[in-house]
PDB file of N, CA and C in Angstrom:
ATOM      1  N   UNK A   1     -76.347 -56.293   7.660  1.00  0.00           N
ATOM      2  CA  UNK A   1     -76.772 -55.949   6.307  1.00  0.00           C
ATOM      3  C   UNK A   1     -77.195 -54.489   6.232  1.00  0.00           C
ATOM      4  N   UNK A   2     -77.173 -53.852   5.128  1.00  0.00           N
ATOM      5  CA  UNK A   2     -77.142 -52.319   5.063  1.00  0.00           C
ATOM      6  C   UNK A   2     -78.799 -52.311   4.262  1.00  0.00           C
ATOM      7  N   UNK A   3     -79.583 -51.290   4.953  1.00  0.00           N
ATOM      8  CA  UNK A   3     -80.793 -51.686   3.951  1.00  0.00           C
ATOM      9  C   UNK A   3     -80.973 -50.283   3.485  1.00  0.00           C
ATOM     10  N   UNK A   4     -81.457 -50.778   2.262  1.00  0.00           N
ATOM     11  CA  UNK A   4     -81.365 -49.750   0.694  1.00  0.00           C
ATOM     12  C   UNK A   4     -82.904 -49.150   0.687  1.00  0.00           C
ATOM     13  N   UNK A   5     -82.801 -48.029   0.740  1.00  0.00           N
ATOM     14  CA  UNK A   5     -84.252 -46.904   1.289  1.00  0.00           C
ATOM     15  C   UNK A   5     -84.946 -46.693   0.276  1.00  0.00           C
ATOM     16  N   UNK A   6     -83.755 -46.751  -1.140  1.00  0.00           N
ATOM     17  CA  UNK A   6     -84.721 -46.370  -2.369  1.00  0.00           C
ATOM     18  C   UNK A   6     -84.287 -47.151  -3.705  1.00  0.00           C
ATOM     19  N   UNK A   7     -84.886 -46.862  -4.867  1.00  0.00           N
ATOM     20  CA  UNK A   7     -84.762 -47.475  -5.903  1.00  0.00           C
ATOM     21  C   UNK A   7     -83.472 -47.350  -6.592  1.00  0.00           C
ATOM     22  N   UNK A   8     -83.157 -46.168  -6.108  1.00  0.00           N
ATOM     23  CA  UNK A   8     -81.829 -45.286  -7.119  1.00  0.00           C
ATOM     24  C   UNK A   8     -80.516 -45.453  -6.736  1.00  0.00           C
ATOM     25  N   UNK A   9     -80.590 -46.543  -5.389  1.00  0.00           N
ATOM     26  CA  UNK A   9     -78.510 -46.718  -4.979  1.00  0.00           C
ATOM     27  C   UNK A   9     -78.205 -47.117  -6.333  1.00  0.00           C
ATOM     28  N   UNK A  10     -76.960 -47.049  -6.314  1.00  0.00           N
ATOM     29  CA  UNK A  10     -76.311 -47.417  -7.319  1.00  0.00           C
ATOM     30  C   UNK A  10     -74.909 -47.718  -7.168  1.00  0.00           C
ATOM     31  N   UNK A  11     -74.827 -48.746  -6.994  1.00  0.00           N
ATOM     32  CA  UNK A  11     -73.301 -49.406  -6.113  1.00  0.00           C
ATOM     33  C   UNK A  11     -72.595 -49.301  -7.017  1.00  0.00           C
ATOM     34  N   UNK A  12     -71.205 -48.895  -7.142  1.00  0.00           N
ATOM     35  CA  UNK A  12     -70.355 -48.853  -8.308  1.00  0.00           C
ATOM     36  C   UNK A  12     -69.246 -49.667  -7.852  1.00  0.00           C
ATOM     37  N   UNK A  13     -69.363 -51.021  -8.023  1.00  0.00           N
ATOM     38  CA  UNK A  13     -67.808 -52.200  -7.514  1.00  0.00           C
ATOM     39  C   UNK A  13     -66.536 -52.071  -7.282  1.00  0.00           C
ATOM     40  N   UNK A  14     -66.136 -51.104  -9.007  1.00  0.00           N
ATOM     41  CA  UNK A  14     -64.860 -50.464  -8.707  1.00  0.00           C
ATOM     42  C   UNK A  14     -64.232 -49.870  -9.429  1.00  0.00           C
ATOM     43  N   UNK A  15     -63.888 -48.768  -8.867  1.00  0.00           N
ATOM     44  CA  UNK A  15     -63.011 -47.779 -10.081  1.00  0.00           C
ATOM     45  C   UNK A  15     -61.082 -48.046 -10.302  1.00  0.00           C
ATOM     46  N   UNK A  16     -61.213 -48.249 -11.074  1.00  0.00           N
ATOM     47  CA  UNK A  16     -59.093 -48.380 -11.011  1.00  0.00           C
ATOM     48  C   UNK A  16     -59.200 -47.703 -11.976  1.00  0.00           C
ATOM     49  N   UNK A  17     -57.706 -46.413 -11.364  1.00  0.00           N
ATOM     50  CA  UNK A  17     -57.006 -45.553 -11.898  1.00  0.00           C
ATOM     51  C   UNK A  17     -55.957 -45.630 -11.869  1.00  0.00           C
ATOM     52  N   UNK A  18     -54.978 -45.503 -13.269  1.00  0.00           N
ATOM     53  CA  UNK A  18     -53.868 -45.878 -13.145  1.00  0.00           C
ATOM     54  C   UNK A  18     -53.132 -45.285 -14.545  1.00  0.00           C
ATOM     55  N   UNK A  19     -51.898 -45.101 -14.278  1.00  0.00           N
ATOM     56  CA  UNK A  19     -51.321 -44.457 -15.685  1.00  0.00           C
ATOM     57  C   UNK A  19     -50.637 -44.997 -16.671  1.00  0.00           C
ATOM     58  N   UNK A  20     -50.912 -45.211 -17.503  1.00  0.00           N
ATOM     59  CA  UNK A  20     -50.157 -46.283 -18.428  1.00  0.00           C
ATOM     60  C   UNK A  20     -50.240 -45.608 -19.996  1.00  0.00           C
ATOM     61  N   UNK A  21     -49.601 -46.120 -21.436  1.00  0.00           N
ATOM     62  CA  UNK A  21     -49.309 -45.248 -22.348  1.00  0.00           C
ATOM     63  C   UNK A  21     -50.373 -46.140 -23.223  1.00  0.00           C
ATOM     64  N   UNK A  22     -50.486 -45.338 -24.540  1.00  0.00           N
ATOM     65  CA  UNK A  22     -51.254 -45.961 -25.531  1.00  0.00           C
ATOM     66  C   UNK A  22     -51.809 -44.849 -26.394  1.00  0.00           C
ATOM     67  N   UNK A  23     -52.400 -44.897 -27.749  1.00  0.00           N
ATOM     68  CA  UNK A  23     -52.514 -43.619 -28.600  1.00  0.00           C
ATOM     69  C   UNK A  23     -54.146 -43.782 -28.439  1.00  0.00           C
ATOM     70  N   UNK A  24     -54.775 -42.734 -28.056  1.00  0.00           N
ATOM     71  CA  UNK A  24     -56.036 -43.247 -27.729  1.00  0.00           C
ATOM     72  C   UNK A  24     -56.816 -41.771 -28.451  1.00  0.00           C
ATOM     73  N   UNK A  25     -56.425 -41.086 -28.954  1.00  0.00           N
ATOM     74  CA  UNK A  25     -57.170 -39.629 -29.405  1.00  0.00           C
ATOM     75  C   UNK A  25     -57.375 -39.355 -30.719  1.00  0.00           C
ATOM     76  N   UNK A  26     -57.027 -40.911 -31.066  1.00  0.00           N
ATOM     77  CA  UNK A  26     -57.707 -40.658 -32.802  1.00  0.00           C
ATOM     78  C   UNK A  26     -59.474 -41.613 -32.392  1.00  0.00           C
ATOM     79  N   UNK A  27     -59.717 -41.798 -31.533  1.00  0.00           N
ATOM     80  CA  UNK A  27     -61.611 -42.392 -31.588  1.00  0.00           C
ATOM     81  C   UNK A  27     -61.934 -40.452 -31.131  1.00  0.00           C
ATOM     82  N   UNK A  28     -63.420 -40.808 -31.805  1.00  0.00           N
ATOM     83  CA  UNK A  28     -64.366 -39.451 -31.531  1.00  0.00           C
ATOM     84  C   UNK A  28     -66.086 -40.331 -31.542  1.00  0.00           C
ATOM     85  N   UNK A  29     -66.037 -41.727 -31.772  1.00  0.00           N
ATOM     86  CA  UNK A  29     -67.264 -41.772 -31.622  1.00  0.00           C
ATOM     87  C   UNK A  29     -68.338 -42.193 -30.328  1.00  0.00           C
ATOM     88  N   UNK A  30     -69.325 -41.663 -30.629  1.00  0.00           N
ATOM     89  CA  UNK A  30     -70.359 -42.182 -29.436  1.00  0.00           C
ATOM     90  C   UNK A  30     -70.097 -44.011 -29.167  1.00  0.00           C
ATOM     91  N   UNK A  31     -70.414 -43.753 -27.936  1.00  0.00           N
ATOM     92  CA  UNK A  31     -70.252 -44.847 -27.339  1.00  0.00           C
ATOM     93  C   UNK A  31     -71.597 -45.185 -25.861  1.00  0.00           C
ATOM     94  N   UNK A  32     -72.105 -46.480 -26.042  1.00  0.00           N
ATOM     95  CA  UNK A  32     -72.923 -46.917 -24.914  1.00  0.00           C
ATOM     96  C   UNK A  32     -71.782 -48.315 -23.906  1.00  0.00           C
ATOM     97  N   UNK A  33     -72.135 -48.270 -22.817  1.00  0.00           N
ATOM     98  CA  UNK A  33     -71.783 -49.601 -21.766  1.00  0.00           C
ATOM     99  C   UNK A  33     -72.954 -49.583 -20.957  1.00  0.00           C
ATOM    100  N   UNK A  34     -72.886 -50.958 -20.604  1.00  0.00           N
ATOM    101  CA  UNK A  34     -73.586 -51.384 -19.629  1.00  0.00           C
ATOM    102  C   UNK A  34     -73.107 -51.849 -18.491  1.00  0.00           C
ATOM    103  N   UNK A  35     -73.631 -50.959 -17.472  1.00  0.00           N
ATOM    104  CA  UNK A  35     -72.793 -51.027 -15.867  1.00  0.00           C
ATOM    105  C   UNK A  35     -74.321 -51.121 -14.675  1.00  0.00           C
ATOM    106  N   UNK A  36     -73.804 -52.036 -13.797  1.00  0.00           N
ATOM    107  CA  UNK A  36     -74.570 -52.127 -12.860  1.00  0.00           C
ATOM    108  C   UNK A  36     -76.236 -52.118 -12.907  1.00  0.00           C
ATOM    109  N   UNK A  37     -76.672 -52.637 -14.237  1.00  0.00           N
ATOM    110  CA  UNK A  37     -77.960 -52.770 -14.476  1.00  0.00           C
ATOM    111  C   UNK A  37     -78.567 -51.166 -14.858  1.00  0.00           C
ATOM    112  N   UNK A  38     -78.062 -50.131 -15.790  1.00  0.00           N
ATOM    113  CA  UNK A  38     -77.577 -49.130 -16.399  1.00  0.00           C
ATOM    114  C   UNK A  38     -77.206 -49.263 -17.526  1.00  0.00           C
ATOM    115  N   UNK A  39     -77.614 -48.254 -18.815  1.00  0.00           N
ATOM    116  CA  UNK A  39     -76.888 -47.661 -19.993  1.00  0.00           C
ATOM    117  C   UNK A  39     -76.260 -46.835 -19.311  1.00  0.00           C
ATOM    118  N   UNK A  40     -74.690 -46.468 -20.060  1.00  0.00           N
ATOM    119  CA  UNK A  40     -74.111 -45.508 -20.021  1.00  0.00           C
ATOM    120  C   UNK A  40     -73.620 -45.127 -20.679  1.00  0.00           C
ATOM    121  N   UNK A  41     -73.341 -43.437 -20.899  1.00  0.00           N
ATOM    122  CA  UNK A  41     -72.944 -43.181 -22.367  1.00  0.00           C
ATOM    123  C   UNK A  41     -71.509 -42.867 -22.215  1.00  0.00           C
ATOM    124  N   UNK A  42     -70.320 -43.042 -22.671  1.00  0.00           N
ATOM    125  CA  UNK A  42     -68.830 -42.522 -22.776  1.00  0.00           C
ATOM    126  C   UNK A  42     -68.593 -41.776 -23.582  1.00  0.00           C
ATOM    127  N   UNK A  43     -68.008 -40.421 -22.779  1.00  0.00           N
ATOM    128  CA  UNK A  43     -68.109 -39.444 -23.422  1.00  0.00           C
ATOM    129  C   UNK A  43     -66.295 -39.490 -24.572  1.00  0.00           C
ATOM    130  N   UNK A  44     -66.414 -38.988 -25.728  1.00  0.00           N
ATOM    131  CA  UNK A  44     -65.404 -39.264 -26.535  1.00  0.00           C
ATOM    132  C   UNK A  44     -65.120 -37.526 -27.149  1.00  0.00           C
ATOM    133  N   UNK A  45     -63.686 -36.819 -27.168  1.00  0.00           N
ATOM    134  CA  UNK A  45     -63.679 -35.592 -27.608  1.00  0.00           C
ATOM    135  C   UNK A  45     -61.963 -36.325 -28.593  1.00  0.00           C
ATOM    136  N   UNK A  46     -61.885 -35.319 -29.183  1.00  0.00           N
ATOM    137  CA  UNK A  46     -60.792 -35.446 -30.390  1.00  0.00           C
ATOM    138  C   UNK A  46     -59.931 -34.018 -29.714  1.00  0.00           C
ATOM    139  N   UNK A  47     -60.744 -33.113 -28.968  1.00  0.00           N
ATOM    140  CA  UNK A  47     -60.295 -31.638 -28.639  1.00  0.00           C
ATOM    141  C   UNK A  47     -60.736 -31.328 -27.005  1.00  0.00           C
ATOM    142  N   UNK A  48     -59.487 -30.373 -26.598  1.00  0.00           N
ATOM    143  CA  UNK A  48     -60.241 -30.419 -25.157  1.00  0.00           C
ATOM    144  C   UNK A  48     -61.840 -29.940 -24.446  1.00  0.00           C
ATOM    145  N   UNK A  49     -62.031 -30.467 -24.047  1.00  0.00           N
ATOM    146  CA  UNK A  49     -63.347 -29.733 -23.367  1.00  0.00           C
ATOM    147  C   UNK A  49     -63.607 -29.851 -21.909  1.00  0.00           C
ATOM    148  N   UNK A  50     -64.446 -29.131 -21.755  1.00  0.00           N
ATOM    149  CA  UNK A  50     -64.487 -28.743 -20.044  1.00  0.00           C
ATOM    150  C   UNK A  50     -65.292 -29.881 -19.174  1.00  0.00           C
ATOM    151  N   UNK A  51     -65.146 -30.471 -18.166  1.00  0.00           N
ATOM    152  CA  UNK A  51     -64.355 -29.184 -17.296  1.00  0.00           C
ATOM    153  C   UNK A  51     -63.514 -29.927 -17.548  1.00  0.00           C
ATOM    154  N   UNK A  52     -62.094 -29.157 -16.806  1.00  0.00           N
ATOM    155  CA  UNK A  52     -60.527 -29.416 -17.106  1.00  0.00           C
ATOM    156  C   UNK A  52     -59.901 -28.000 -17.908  1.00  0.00           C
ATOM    157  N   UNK A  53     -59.933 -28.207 -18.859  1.00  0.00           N
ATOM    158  CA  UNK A  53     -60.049 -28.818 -19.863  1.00  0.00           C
ATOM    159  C   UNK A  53     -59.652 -29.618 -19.975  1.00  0.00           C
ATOM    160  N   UNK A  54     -60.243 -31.485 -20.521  1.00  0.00           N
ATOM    161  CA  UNK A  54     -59.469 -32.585 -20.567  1.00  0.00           C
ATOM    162  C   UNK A  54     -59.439 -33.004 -22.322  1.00  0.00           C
ATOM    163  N   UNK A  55     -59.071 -34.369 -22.561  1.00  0.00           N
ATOM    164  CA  UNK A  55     -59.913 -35.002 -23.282  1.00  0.00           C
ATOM    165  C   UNK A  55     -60.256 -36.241 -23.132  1.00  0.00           C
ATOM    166  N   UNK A  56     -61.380 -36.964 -23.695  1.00  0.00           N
ATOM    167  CA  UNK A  56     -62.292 -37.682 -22.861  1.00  0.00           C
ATOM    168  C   UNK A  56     -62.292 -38.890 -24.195  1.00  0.00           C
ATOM    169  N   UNK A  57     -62.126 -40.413 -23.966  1.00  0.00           N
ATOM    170  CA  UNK A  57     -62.485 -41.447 -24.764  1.00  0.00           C
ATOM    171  C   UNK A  57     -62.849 -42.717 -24.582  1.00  0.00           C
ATOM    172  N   UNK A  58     -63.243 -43.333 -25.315  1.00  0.00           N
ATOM    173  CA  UNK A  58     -63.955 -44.484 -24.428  1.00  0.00           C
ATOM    174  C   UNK A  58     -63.198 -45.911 -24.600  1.00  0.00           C
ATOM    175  N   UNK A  59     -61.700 -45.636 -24.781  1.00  0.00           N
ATOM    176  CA  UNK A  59     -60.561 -46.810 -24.978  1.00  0.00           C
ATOM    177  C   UNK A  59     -60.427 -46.689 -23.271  1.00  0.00           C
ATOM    178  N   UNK A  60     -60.503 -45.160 -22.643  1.00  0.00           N
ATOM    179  CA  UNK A  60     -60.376 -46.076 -21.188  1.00  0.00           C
ATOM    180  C   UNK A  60     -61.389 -46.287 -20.098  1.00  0.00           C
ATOM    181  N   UNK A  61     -62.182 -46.917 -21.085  1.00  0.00           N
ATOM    182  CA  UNK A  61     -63.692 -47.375 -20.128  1.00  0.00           C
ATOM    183  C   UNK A  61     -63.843 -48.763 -20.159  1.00  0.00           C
ATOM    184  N   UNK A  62     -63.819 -49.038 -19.709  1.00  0.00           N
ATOM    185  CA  UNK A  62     -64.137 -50.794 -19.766  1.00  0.00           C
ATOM    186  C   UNK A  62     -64.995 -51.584 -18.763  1.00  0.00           C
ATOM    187  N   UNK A  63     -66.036 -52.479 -18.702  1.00  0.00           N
ATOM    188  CA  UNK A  63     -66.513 -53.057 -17.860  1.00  0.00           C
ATOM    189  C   UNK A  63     -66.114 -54.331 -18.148  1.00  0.00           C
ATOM    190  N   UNK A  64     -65.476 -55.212 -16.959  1.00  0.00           N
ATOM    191  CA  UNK A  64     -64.929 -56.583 -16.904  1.00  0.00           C
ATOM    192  C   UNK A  64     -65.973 -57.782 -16.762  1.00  0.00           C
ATOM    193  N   UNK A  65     -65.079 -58.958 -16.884  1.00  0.00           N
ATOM    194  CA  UNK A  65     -66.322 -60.000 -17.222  1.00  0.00           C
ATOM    195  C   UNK A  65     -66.752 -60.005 -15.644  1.00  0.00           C
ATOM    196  N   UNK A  66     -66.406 -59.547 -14.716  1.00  0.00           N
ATOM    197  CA  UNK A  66     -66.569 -59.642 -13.306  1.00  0.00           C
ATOM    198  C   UNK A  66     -68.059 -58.401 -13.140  1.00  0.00           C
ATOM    199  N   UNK A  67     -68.227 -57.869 -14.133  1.00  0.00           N
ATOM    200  CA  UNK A  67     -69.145 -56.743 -14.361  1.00  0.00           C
ATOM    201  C   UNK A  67     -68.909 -55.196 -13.204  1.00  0.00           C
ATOM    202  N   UNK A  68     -67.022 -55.058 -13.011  1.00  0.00           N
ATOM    203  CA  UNK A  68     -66.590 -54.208 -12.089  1.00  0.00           C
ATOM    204  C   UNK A  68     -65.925 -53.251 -13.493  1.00  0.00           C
ATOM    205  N   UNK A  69     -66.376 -51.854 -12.901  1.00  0.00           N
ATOM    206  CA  UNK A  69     -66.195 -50.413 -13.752  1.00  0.00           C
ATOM    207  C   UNK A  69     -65.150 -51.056 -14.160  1.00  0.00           C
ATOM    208  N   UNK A  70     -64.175 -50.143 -14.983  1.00  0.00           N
ATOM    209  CA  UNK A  70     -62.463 -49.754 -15.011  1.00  0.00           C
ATOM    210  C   UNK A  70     -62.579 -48.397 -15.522  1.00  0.00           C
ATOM    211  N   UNK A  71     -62.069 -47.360 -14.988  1.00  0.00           N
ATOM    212  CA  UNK A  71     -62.427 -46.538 -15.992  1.00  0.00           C
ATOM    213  C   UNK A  71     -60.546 -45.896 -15.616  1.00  0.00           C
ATOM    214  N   UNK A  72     -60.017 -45.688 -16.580  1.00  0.00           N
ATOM    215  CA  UNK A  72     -58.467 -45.414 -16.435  1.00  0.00           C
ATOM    216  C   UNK A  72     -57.538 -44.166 -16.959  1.00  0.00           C
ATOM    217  N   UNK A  73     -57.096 -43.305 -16.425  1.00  0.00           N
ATOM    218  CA  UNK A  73     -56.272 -42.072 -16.836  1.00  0.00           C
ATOM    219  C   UNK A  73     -54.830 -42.540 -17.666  1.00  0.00           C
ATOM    220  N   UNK A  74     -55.061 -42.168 -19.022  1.00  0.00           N
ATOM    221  CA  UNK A  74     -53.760 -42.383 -19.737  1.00  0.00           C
ATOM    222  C   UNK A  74     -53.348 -41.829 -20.494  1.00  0.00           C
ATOM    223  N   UNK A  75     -52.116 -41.729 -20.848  1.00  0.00           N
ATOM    224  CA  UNK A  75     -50.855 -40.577 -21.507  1.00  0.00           C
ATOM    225  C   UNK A  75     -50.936 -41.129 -22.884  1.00  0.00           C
ATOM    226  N   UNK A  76     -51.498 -40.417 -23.670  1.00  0.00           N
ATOM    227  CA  UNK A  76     -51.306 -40.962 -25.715  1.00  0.00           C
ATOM    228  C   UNK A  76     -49.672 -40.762 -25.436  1.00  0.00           C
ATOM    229  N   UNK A  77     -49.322 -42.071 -26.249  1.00  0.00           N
ATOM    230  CA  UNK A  77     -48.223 -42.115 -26.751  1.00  0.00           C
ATOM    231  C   UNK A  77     -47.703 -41.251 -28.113  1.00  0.00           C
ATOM    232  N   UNK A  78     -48.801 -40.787 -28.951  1.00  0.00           N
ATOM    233  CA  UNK A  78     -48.021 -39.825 -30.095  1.00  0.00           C
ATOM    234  C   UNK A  78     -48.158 -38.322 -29.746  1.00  0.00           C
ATOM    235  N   UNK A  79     -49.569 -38.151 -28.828  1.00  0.00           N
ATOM    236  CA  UNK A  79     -49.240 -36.460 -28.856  1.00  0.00           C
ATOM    237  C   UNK A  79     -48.940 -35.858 -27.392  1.00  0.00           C
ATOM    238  N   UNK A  80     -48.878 -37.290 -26.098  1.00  0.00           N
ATOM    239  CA  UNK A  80     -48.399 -37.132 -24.866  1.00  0.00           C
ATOM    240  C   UNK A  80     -49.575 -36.447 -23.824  1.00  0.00           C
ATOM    241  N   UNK A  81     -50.753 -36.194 -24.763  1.00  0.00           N
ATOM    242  CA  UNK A  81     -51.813 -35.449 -23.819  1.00  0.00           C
ATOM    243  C   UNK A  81     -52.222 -36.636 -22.710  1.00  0.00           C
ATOM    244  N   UNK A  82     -53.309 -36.102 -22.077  1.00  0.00           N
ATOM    245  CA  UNK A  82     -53.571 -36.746 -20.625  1.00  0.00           C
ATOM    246  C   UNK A  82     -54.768 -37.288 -21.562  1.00  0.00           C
ATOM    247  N   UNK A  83     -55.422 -38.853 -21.118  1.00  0.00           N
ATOM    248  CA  UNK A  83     -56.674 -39.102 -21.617  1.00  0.00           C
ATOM    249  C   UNK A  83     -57.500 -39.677 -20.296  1.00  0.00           C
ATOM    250  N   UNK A  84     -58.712 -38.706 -20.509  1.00  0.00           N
ATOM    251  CA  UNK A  84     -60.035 -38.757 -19.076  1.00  0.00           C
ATOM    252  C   UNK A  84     -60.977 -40.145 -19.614  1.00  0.00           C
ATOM    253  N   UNK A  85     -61.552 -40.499 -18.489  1.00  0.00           N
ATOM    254  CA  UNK A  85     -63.011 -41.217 -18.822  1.00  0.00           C
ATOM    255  C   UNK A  85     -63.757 -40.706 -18.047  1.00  0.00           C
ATOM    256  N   UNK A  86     -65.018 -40.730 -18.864  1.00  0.00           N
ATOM    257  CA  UNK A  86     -66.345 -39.885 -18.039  1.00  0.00           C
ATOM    258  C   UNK A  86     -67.460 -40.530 -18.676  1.00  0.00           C
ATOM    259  N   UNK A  87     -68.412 -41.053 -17.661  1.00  0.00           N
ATOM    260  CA  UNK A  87     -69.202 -41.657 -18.332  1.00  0.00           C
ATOM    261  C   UNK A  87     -70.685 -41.201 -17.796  1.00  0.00           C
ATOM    262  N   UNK A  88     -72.014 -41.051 -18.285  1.00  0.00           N
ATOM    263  CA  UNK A  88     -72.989 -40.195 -17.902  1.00  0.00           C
ATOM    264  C   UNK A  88     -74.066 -41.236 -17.939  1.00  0.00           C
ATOM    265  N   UNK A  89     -75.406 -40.857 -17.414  1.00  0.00           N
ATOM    266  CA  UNK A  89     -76.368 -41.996 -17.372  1.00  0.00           C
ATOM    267  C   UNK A  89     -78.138 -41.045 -18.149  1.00  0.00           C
ATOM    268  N   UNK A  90     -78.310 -41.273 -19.231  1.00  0.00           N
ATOM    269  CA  UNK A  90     -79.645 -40.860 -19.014  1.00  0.00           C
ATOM    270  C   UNK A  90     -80.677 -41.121 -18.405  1.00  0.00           C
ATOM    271  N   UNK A  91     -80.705 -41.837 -17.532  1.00  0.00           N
ATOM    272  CA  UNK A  91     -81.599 -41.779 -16.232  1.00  0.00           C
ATOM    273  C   UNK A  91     -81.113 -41.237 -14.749  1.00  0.00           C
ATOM    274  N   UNK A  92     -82.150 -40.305 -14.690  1.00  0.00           N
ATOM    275  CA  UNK A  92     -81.910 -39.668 -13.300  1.00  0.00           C
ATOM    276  C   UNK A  92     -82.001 -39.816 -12.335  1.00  0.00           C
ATOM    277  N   UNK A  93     -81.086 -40.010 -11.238  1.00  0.00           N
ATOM    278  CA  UNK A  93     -80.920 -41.183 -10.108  1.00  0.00           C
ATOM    279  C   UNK A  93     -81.604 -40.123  -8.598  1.00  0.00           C
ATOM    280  N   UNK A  94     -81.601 -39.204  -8.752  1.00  0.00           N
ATOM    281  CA  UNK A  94     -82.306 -38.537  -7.674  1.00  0.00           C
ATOM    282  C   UNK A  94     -81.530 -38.290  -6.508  1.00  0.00           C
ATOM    283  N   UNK A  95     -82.107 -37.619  -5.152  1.00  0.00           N
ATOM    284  CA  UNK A  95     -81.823 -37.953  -4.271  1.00  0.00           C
ATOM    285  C   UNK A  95     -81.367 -39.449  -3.662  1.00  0.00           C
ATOM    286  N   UNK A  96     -80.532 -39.762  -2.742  1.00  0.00           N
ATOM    287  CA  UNK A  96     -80.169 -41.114  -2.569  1.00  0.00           C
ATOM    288  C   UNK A  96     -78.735 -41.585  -1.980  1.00  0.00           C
ATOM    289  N   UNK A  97     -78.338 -42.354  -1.470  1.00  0.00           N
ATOM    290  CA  UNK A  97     -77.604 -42.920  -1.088  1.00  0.00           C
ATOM    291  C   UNK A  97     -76.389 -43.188  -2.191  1.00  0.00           C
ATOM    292  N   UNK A  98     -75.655 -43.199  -2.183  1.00  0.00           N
ATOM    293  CA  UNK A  98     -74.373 -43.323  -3.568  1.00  0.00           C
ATOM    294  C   UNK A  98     -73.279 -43.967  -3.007  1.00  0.00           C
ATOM    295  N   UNK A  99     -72.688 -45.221  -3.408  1.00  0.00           N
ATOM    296  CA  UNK A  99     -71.037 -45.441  -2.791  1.00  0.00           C
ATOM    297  C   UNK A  99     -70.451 -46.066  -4.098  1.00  0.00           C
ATOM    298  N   UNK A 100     -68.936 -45.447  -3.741  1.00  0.00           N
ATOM    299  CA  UNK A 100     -68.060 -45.927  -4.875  1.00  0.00           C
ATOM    300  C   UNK A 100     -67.365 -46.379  -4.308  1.00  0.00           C
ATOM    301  N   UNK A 101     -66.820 -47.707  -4.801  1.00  0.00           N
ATOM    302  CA  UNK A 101     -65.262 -48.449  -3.791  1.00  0.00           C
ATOM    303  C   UNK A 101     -64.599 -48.041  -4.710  1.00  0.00           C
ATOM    304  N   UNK A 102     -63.507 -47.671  -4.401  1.00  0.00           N
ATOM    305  CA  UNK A 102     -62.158 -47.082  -5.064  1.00  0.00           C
ATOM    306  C   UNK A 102     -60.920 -47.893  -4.645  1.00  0.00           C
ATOM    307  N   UNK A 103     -60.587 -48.667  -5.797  1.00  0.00           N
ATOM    308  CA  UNK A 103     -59.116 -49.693  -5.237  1.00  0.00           C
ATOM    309  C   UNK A 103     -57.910 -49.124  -5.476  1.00  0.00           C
ATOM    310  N   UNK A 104     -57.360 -49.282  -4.647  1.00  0.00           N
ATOM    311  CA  UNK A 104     -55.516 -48.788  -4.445  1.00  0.00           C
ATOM    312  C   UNK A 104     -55.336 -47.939  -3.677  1.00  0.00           C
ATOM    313  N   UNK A 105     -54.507 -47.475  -3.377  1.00  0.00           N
ATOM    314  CA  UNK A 105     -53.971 -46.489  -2.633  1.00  0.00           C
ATOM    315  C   UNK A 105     -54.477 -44.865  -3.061  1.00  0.00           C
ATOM    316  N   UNK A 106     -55.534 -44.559  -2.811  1.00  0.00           N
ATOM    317  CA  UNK A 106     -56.318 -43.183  -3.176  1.00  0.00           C
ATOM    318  C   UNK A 106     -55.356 -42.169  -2.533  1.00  0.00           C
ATOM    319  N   UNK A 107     -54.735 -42.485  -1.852  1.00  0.00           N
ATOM    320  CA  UNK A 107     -54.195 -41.196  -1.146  1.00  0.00           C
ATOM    321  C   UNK A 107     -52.371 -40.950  -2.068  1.00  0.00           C
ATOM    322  N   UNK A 108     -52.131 -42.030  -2.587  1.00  0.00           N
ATOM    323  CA  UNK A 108     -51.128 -42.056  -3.902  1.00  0.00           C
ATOM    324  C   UNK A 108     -51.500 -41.527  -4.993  1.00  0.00           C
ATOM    325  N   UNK A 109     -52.717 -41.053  -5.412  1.00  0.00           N
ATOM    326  CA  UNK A 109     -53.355 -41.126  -6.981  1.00  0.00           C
ATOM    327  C   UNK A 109     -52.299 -39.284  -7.110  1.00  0.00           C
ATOM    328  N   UNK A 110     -52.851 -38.929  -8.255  1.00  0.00           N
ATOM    329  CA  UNK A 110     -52.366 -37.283  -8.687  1.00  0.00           C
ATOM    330  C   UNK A 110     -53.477 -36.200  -7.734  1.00  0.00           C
ATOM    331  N   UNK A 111     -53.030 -35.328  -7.080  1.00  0.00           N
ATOM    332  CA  UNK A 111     -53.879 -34.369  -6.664  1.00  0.00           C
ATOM    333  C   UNK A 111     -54.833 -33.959  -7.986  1.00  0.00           C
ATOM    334  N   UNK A 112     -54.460 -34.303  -8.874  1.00  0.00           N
ATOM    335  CA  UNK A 112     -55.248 -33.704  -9.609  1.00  0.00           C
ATOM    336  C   UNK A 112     -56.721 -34.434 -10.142  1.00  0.00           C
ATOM    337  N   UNK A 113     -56.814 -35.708 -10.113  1.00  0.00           N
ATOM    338  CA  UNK A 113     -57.243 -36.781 -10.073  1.00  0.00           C
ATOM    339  C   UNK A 113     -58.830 -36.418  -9.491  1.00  0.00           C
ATOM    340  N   UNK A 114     -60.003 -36.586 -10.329  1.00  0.00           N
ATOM    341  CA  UNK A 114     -61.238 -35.724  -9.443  1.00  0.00           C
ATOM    342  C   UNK A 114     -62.211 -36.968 -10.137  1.00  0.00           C
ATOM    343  N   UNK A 115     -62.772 -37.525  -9.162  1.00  0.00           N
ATOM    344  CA  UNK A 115     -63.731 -38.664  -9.264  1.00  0.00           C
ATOM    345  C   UNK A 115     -65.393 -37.842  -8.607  1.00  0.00           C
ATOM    346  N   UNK A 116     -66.547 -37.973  -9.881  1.00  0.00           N
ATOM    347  CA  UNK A 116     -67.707 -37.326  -9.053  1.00  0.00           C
ATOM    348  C   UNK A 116     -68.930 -38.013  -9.478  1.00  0.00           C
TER     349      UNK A 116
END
């Protein structure tokens, strides 16, 4: 058993990334989820913004009934841009221990592909 030193791990179950089509850049609004005993906010842009420049929405954020992330990179089908998920926490997790399981073949994903 792995023993947990402080209050602030924060196990993240699982991220899947994957590319698939869909028109996702007409939402711009705020958005909350609840992950891993956490608010989180999903960030939503209509226009690029940094870093990247990407753009960012919360059609590819999803938490499953299994209560495992999804958070997913996808191509709008009407204007072909790239669509990010990024999701932020207003509570500050500190110093600490951090692990993310990442499913699939990570070493297949896009070099460009930046998980933080």
């Amino acid at each position: 058993n792995q023993t947990i030193k402080n209050n602030y791990f924060l196990q993240v179950c699982l991220f899947t990334f994957f590319l698939s089509t869909g028109n996702v850049l007409a939402q711009n609004k705020s958005q909350k989820i609840y992950f891993s005993g956490f608010e989180w906010i999903v960030r939503n842009s209509t226009d690029k913004q940094g870093p990247g420049p990407n753009y960012f929405s919360s059609s590819v954020v999803r938490v499953d009934a299994n209560g495992w992330l999804h958070l997913t990179i996808r191509q709008d089908s009407l204007s072909g841009q790239w669509i990010c998920p990024e999701i932020t926490s207003e509570k500050k997790f500190g110093y600490g221990d951090y692990c993310f399981v990442v499913e699939g073949a990570i070493d297949q994903y896009d070099k460009n592909i930046v998980l933080g």
